[in-house]
PDB file of N, CA and C in Angstrom:
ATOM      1  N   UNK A   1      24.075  72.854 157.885  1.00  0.00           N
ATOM      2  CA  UNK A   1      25.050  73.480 157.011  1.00  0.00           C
ATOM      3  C   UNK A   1      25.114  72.720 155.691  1.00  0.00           C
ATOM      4  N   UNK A   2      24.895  73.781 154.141  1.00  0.00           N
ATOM      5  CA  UNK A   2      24.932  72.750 153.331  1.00  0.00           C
ATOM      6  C   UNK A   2      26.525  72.372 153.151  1.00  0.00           C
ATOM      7  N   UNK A   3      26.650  71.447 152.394  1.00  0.00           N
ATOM      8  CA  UNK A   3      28.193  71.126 151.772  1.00  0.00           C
ATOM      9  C   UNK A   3      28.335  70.884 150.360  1.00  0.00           C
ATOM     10  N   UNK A   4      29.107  71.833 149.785  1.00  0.00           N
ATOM     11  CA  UNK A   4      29.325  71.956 148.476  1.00  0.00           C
ATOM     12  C   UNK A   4      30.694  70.855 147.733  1.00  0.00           C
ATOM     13  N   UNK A   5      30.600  70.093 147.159  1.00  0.00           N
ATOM     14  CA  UNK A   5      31.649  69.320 147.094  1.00  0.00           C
ATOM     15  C   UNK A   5      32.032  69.464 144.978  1.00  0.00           C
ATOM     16  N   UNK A   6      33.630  70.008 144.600  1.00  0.00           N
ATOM     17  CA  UNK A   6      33.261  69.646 143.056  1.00  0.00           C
ATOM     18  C   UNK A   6      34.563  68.693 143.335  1.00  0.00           C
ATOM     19  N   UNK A   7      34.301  68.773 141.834  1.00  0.00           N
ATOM     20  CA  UNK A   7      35.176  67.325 141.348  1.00  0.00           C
ATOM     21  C   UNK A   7      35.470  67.628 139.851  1.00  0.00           C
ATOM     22  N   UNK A   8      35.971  66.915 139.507  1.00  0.00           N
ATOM     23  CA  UNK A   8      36.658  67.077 138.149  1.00  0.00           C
ATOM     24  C   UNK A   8      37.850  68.086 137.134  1.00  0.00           C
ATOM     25  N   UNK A   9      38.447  68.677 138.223  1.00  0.00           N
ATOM     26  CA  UNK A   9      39.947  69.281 137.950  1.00  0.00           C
ATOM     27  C   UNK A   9      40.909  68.733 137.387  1.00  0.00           C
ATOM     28  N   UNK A  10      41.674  69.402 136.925  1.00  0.00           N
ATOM     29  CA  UNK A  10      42.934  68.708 136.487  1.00  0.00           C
ATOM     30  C   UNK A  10      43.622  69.332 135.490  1.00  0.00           C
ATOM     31  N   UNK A  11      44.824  68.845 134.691  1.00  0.00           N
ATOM     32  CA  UNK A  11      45.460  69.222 133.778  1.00  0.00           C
ATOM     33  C   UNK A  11      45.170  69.006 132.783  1.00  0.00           C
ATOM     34  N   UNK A  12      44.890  70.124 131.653  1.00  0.00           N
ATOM     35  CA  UNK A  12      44.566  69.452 130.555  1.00  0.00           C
ATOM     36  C   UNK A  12      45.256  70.128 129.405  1.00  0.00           C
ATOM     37  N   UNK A  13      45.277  70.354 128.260  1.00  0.00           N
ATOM     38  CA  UNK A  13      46.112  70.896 127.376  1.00  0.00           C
ATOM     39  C   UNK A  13      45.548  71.973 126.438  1.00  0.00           C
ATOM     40  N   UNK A  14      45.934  73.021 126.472  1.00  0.00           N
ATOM     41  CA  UNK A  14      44.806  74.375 125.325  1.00  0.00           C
ATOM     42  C   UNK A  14      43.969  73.598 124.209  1.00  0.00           C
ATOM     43  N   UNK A  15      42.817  73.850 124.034  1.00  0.00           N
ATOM     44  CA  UNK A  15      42.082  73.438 123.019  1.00  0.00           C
ATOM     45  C   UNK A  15      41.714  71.861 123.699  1.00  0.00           C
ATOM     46  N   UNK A  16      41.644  71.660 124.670  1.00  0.00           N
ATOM     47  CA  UNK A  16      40.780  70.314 125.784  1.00  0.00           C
ATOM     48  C   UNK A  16      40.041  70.623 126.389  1.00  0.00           C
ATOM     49  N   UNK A  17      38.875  69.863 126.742  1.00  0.00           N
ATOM     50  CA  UNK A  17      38.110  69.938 127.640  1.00  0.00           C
ATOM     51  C   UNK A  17      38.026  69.129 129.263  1.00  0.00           C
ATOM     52  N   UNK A  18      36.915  69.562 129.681  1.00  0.00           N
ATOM     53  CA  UNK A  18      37.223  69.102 131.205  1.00  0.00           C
ATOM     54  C   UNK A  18      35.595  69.429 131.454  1.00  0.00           C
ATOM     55  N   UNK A  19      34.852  68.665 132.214  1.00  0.00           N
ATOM     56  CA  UNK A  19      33.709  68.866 133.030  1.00  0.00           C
ATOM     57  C   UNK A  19      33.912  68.769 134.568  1.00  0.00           C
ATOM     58  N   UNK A  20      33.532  70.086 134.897  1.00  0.00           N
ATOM     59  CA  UNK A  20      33.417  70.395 136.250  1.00  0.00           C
ATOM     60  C   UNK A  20      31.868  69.578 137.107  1.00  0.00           C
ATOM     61  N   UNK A  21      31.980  69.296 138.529  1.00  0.00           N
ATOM     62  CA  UNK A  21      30.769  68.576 139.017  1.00  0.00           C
ATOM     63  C   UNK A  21      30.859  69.064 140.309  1.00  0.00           C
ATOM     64  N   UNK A  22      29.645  69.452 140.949  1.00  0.00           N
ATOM     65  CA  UNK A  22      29.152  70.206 142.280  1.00  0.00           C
ATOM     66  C   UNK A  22      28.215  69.444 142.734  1.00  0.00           C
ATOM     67  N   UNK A  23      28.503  68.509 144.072  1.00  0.00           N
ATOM     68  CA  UNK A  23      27.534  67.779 144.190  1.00  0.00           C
ATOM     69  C   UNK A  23      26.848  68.174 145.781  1.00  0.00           C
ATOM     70  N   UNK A  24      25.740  68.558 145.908  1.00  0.00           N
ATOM     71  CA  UNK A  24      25.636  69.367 147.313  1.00  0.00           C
ATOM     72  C   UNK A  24      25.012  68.289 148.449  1.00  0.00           C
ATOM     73  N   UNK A  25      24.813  68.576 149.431  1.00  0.00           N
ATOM     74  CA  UNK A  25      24.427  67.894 150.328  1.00  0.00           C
ATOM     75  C   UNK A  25      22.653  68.030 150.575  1.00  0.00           C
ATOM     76  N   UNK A  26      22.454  68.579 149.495  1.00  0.00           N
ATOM     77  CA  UNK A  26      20.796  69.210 150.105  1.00  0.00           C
ATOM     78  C   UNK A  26      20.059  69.370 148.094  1.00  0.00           C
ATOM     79  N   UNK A  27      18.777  69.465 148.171  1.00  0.00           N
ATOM     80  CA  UNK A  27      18.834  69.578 147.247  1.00  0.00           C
ATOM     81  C   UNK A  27      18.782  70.830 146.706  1.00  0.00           C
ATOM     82  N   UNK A  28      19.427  70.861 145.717  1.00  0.00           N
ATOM     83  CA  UNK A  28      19.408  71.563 144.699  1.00  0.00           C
ATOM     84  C   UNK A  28      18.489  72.626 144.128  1.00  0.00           C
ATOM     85  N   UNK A  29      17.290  71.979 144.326  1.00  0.00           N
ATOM     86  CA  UNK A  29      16.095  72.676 143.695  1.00  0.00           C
ATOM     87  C   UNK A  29      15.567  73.537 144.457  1.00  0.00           C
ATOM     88  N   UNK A  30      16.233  73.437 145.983  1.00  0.00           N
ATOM     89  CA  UNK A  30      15.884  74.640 147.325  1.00  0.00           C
ATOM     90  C   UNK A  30      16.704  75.499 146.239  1.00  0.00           C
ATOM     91  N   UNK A  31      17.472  75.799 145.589  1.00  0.00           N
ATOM     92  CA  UNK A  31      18.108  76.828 145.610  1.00  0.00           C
ATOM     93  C   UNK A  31      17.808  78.040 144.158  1.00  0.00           C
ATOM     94  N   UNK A  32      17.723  78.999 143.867  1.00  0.00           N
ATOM     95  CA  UNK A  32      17.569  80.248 143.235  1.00  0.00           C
ATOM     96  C   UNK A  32      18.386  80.007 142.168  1.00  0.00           C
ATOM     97  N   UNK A  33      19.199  80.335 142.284  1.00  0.00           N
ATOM     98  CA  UNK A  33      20.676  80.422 141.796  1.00  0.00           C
ATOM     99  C   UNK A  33      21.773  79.843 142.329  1.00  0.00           C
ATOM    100  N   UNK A  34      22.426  79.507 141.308  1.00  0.00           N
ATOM    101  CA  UNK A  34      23.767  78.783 141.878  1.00  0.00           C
ATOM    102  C   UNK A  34      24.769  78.820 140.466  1.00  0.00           C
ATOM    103  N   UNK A  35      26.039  79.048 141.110  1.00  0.00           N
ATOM    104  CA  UNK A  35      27.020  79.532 140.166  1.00  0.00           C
ATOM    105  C   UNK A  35      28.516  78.825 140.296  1.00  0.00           C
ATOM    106  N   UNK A  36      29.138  78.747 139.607  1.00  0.00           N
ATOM    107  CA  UNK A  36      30.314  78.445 138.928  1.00  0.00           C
ATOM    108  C   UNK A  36      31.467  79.644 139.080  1.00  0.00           C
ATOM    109  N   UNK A  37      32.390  80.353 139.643  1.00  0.00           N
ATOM    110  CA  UNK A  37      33.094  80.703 140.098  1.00  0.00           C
ATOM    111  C   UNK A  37      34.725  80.555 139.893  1.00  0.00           C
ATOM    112  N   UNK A  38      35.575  81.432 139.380  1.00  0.00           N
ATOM    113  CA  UNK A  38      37.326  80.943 139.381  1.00  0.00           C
ATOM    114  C   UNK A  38      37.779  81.986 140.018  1.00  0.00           C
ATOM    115  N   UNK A  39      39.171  81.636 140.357  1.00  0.00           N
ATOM    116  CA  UNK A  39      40.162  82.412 141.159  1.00  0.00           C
ATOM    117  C   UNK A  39      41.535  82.100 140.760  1.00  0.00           C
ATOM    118  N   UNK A  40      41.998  83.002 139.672  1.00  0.00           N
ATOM    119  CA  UNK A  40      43.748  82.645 139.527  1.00  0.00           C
ATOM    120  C   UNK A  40      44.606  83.148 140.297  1.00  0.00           C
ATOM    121  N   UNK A  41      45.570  82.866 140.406  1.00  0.00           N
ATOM    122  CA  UNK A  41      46.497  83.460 141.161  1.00  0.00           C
ATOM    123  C   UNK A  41      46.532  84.593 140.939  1.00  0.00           C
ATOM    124  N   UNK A  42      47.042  85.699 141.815  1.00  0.00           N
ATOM    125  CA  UNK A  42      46.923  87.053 141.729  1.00  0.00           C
ATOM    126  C   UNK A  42      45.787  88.097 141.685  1.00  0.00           C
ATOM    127  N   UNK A  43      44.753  87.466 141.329  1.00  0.00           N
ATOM    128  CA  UNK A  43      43.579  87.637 140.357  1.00  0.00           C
ATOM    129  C   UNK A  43      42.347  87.362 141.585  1.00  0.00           C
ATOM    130  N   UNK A  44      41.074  88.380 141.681  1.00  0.00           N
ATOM    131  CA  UNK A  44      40.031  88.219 142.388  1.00  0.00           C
ATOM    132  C   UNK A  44      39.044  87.566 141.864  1.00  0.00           C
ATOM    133  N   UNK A  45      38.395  86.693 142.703  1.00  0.00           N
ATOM    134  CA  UNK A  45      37.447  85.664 142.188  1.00  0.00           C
ATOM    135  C   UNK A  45      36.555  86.392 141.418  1.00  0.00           C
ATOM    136  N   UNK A  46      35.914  85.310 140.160  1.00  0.00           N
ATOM    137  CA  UNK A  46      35.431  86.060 139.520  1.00  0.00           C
ATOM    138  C   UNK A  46      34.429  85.118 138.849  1.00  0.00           C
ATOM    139  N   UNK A  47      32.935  85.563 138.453  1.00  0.00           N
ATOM    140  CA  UNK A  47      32.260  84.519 137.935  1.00  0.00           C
ATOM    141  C   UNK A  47      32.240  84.255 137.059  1.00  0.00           C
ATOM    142  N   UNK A  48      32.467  82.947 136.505  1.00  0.00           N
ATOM    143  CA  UNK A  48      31.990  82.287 134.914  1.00  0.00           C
ATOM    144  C   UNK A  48      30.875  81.931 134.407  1.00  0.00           C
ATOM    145  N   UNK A  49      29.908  81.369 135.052  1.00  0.00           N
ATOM    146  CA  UNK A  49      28.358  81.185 134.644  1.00  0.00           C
ATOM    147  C   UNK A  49      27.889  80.813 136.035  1.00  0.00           C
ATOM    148  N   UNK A  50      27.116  81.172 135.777  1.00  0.00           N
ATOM    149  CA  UNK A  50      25.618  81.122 136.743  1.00  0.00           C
ATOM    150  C   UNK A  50      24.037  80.959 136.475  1.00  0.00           C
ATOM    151  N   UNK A  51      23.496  80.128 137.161  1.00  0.00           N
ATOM    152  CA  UNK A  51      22.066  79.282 136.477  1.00  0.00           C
ATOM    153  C   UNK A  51      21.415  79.409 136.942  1.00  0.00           C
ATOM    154  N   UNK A  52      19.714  80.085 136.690  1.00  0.00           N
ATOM    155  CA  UNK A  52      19.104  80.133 137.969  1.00  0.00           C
ATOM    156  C   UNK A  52      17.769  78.686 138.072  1.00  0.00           C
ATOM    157  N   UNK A  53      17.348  78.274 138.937  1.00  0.00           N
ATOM    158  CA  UNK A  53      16.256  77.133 139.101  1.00  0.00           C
ATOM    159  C   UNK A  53      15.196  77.567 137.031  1.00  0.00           C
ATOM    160  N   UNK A  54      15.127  78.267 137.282  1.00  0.00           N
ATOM    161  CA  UNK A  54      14.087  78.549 135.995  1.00  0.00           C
ATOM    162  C   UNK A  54      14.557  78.654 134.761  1.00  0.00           C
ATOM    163  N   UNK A  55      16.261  78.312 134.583  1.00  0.00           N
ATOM    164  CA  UNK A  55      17.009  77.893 133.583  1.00  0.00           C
ATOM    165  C   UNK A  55      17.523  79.124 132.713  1.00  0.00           C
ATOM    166  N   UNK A  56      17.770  80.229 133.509  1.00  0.00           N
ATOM    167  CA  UNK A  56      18.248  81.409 132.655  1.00  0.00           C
ATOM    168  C   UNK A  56      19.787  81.381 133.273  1.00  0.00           C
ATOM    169  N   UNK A  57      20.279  81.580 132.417  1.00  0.00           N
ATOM    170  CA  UNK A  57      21.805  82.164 132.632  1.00  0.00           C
ATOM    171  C   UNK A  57      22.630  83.053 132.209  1.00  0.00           C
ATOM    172  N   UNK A  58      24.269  82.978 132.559  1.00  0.00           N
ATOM    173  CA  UNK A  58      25.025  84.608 132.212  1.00  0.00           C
ATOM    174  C   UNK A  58      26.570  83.772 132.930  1.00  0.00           C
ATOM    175  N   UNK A  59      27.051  84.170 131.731  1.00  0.00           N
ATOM    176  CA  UNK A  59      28.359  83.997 131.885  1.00  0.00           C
ATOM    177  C   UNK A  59      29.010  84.712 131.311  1.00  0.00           C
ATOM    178  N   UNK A  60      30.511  84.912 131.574  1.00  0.00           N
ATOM    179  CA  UNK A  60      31.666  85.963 131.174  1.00  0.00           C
ATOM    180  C   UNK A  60      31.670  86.072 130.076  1.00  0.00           C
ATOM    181  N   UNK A  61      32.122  87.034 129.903  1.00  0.00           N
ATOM    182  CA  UNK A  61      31.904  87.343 128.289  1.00  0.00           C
ATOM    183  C   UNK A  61      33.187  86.751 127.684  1.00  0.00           C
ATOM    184  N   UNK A  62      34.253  86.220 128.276  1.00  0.00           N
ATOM    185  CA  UNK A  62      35.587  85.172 128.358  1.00  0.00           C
ATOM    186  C   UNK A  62      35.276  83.793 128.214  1.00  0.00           C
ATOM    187  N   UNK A  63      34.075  83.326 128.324  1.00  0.00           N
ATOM    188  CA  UNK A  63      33.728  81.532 128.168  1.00  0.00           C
ATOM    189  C   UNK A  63      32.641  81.660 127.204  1.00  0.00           C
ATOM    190  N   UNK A  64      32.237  82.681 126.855  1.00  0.00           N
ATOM    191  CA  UNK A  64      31.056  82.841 125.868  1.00  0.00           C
ATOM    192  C   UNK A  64      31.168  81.333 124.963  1.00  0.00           C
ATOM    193  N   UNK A  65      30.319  80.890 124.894  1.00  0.00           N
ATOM    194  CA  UNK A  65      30.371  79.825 123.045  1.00  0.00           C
ATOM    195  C   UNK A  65      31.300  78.455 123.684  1.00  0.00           C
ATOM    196  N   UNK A  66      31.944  78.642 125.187  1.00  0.00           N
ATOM    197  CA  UNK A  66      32.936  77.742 125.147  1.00  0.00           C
ATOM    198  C   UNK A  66      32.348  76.742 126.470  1.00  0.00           C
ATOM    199  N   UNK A  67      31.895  77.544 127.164  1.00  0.00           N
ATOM    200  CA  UNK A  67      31.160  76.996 128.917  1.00  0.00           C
ATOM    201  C   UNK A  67      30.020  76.746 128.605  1.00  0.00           C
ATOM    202  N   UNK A  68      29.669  75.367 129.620  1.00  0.00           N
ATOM    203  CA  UNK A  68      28.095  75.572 129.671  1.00  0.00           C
ATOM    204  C   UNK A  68      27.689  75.131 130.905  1.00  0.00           C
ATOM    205  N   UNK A  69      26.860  75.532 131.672  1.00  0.00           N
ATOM    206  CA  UNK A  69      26.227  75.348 132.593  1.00  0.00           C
ATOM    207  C   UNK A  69      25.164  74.585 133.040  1.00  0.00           C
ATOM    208  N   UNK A  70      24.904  73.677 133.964  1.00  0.00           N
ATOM    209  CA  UNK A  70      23.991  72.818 133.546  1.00  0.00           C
ATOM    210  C   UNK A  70      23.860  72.316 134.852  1.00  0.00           C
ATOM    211  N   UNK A  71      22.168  72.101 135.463  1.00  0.00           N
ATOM    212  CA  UNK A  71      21.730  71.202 136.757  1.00  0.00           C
ATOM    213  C   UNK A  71      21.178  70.076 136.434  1.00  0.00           C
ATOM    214  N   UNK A  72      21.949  69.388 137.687  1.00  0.00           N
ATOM    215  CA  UNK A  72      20.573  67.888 137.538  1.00  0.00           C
ATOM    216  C   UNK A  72      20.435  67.306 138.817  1.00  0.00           C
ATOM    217  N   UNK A  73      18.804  67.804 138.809  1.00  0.00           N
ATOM    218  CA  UNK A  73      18.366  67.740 140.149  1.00  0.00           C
ATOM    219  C   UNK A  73      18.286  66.909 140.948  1.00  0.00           C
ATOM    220  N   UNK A  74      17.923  65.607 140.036  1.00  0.00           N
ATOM    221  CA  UNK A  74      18.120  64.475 140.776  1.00  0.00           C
ATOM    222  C   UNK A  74      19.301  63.999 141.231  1.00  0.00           C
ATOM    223  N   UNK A  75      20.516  64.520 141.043  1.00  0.00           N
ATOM    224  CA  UNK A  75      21.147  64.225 141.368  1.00  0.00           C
ATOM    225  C   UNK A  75      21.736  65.305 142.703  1.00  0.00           C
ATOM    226  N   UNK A  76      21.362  66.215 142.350  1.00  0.00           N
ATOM    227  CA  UNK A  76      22.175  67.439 143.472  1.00  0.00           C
ATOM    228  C   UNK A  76      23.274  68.061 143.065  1.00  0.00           C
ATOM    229  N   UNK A  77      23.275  67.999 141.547  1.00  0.00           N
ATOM    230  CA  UNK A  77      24.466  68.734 141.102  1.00  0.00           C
ATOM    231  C   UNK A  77      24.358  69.532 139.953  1.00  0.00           C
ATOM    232  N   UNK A  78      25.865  70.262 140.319  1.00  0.00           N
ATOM    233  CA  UNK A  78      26.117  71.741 139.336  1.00  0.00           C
ATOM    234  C   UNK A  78      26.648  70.841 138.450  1.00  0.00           C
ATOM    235  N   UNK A  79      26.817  71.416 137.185  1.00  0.00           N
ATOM    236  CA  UNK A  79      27.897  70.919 136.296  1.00  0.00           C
ATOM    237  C   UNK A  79      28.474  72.077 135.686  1.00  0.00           C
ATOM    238  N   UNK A  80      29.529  72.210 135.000  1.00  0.00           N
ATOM    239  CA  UNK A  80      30.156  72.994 134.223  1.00  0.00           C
ATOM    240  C   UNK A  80      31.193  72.367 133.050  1.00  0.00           C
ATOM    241  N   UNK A  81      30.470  71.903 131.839  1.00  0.00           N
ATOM    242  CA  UNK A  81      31.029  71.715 130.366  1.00  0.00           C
ATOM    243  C   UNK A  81      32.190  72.650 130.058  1.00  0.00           C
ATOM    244  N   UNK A  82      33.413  72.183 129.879  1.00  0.00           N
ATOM    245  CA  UNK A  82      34.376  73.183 129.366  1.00  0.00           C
ATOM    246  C   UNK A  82      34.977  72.956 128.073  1.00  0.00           C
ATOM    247  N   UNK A  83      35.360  73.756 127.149  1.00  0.00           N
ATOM    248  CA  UNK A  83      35.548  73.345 126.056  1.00  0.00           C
ATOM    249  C   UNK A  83      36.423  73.882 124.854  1.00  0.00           C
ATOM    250  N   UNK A  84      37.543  73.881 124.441  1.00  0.00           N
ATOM    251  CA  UNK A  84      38.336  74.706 123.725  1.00  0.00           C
ATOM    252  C   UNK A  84      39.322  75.426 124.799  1.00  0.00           C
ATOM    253  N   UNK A  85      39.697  74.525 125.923  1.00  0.00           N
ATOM    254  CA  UNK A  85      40.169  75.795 127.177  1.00  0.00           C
ATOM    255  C   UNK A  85      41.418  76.139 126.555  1.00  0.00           C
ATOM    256  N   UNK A  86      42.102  77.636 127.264  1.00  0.00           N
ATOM    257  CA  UNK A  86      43.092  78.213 127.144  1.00  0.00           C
ATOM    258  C   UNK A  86      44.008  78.196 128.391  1.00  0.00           C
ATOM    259  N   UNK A  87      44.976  78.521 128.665  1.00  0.00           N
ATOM    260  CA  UNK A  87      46.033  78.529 129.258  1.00  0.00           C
ATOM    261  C   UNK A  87      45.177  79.907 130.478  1.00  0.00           C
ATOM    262  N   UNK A  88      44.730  81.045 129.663  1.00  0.00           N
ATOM    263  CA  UNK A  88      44.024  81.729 130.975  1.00  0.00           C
ATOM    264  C   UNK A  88      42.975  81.343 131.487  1.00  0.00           C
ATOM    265  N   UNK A  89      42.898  80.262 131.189  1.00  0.00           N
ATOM    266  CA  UNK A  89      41.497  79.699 132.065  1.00  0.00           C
ATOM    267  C   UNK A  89      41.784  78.722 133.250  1.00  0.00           C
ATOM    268  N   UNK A  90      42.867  78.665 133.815  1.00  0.00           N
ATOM    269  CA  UNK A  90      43.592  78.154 134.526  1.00  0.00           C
ATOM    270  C   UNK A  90      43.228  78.682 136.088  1.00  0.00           C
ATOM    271  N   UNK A  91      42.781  78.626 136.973  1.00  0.00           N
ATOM    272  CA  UNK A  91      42.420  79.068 138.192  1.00  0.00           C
ATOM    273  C   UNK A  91      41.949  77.623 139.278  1.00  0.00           C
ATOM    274  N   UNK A  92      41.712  77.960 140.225  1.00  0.00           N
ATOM    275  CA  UNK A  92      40.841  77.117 140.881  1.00  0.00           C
ATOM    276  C   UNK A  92      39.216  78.097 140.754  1.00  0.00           C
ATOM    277  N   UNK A  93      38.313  76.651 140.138  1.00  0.00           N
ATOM    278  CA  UNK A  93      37.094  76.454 140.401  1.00  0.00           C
ATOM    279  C   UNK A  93      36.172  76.653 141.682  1.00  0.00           C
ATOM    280  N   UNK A  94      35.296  77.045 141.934  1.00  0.00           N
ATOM    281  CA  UNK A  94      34.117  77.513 142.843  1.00  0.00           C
ATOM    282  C   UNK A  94      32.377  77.317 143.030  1.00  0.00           C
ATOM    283  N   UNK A  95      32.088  76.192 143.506  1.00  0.00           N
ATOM    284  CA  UNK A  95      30.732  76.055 143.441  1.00  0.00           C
ATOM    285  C   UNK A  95      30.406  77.335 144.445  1.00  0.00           C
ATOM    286  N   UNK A  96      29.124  77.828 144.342  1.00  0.00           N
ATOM    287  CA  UNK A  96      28.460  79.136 144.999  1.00  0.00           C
ATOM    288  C   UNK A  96      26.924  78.650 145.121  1.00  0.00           C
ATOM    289  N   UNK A  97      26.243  78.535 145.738  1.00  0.00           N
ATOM    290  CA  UNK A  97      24.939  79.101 146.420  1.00  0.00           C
ATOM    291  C   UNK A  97      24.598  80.241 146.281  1.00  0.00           C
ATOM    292  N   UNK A  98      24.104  81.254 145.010  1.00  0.00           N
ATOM    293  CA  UNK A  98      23.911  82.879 145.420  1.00  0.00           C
ATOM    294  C   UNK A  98      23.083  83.106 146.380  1.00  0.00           C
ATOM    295  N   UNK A  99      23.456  84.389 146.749  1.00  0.00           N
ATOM    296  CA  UNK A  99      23.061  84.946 147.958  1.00  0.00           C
ATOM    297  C   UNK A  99      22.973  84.103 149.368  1.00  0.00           C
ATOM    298  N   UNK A 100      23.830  83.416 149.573  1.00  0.00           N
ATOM    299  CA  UNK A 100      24.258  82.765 150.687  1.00  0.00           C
ATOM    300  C   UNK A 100      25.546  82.487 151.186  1.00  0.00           C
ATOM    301  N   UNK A 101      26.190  82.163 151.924  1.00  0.00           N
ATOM    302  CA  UNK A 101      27.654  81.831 152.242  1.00  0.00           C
ATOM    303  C   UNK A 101      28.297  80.545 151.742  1.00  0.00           C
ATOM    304  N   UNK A 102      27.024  79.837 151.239  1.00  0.00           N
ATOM    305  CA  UNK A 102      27.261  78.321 151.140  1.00  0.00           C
ATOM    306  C   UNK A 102      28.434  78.357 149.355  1.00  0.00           C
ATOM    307  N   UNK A 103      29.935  78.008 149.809  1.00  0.00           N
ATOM    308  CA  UNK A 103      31.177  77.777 148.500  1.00  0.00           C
ATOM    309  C   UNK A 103      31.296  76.381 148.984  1.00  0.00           C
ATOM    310  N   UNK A 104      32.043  75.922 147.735  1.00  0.00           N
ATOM    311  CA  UNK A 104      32.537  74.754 147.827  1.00  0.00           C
ATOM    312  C   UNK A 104      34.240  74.842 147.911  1.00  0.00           C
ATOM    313  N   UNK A 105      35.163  73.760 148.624  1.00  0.00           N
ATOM    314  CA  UNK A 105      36.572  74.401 148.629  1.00  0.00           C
ATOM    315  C   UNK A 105      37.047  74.053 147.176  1.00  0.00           C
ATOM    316  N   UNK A 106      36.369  74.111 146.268  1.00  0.00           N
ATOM    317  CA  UNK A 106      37.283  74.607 145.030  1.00  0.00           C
ATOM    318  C   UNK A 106      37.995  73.598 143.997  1.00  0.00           C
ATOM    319  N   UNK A 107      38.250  73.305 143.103  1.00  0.00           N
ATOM    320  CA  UNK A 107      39.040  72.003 142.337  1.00  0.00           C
ATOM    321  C   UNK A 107      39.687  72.919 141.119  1.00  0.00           C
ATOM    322  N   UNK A 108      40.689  72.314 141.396  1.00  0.00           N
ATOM    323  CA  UNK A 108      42.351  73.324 140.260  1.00  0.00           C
ATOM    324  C   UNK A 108      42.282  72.763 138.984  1.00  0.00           C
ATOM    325  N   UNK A 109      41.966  73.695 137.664  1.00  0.00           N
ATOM    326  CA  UNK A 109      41.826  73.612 136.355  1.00  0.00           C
ATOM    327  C   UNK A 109      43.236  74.398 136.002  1.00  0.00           C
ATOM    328  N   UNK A 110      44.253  73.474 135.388  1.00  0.00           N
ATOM    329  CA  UNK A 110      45.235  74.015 134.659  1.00  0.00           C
ATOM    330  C   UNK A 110      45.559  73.256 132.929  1.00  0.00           C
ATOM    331  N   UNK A 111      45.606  74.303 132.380  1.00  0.00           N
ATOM    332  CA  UNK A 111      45.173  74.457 131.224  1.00  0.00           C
ATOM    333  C   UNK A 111      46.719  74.884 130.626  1.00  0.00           C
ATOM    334  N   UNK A 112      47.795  74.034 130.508  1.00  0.00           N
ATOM    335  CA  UNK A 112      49.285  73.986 130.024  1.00  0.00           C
ATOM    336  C   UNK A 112      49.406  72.996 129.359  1.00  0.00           C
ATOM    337  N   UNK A 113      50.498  73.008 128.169  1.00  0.00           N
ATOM    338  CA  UNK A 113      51.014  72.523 127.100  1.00  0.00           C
ATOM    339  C   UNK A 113      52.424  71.698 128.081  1.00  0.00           C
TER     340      UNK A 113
END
């Protein structure tokens, strides 16, 4: 079973940044795709960027210019650059494995003054 682990949540203030980190138990480079993921309250999970092994990506048209996405293999991890955040960007975070079951349980980005 892999294990998806992030890190780097927290509170930060509109117009701050924050780097997200996905560090897996396996490597990395087994995998296709792998994505970045939020869930606000009320609100159905929903993706923010996603990267595939061959370095193409796609993210919301909501983090455009502001997210960035980024692997490093040697290490076994996702990253996610955040930057200029807003108050709706506030959710808990989601490492993903596409097309597999393999999530990570998630790290809380709140984005309040």
């Amino acid at each position: 079973q892999v294990q998806l682990v992030e890190s780097g949540g927290g509170l930060v203030q509109p117009g701050g940044s924050l780097r997200l980190s996905c560090t897996a138990s396996t490597l990395i480079s087994n995998f296709e795709n792998m994505g970045w993921y939020r869930q606000a309250p009320g609100k159905q999970r929903e993706l923010v960027a996603a990267l595939s092994r061959g370095g193409r990506t796609s993210k919301a048209d909501s983090v455009q210019g502001r997210f960035t996405i980024s692997r490093d293999n040697a290490r076994n991890t996702l990253n996610l650059q955040m930057k200029s955040l807003k108050p709706e960007d506030t959710a808990i975070y989601y490492c993903h494995v596409e097309s597999t079951t393999y999530w990570g349980q998630g790290t809380q980005v709140t984005v309040s003054s």
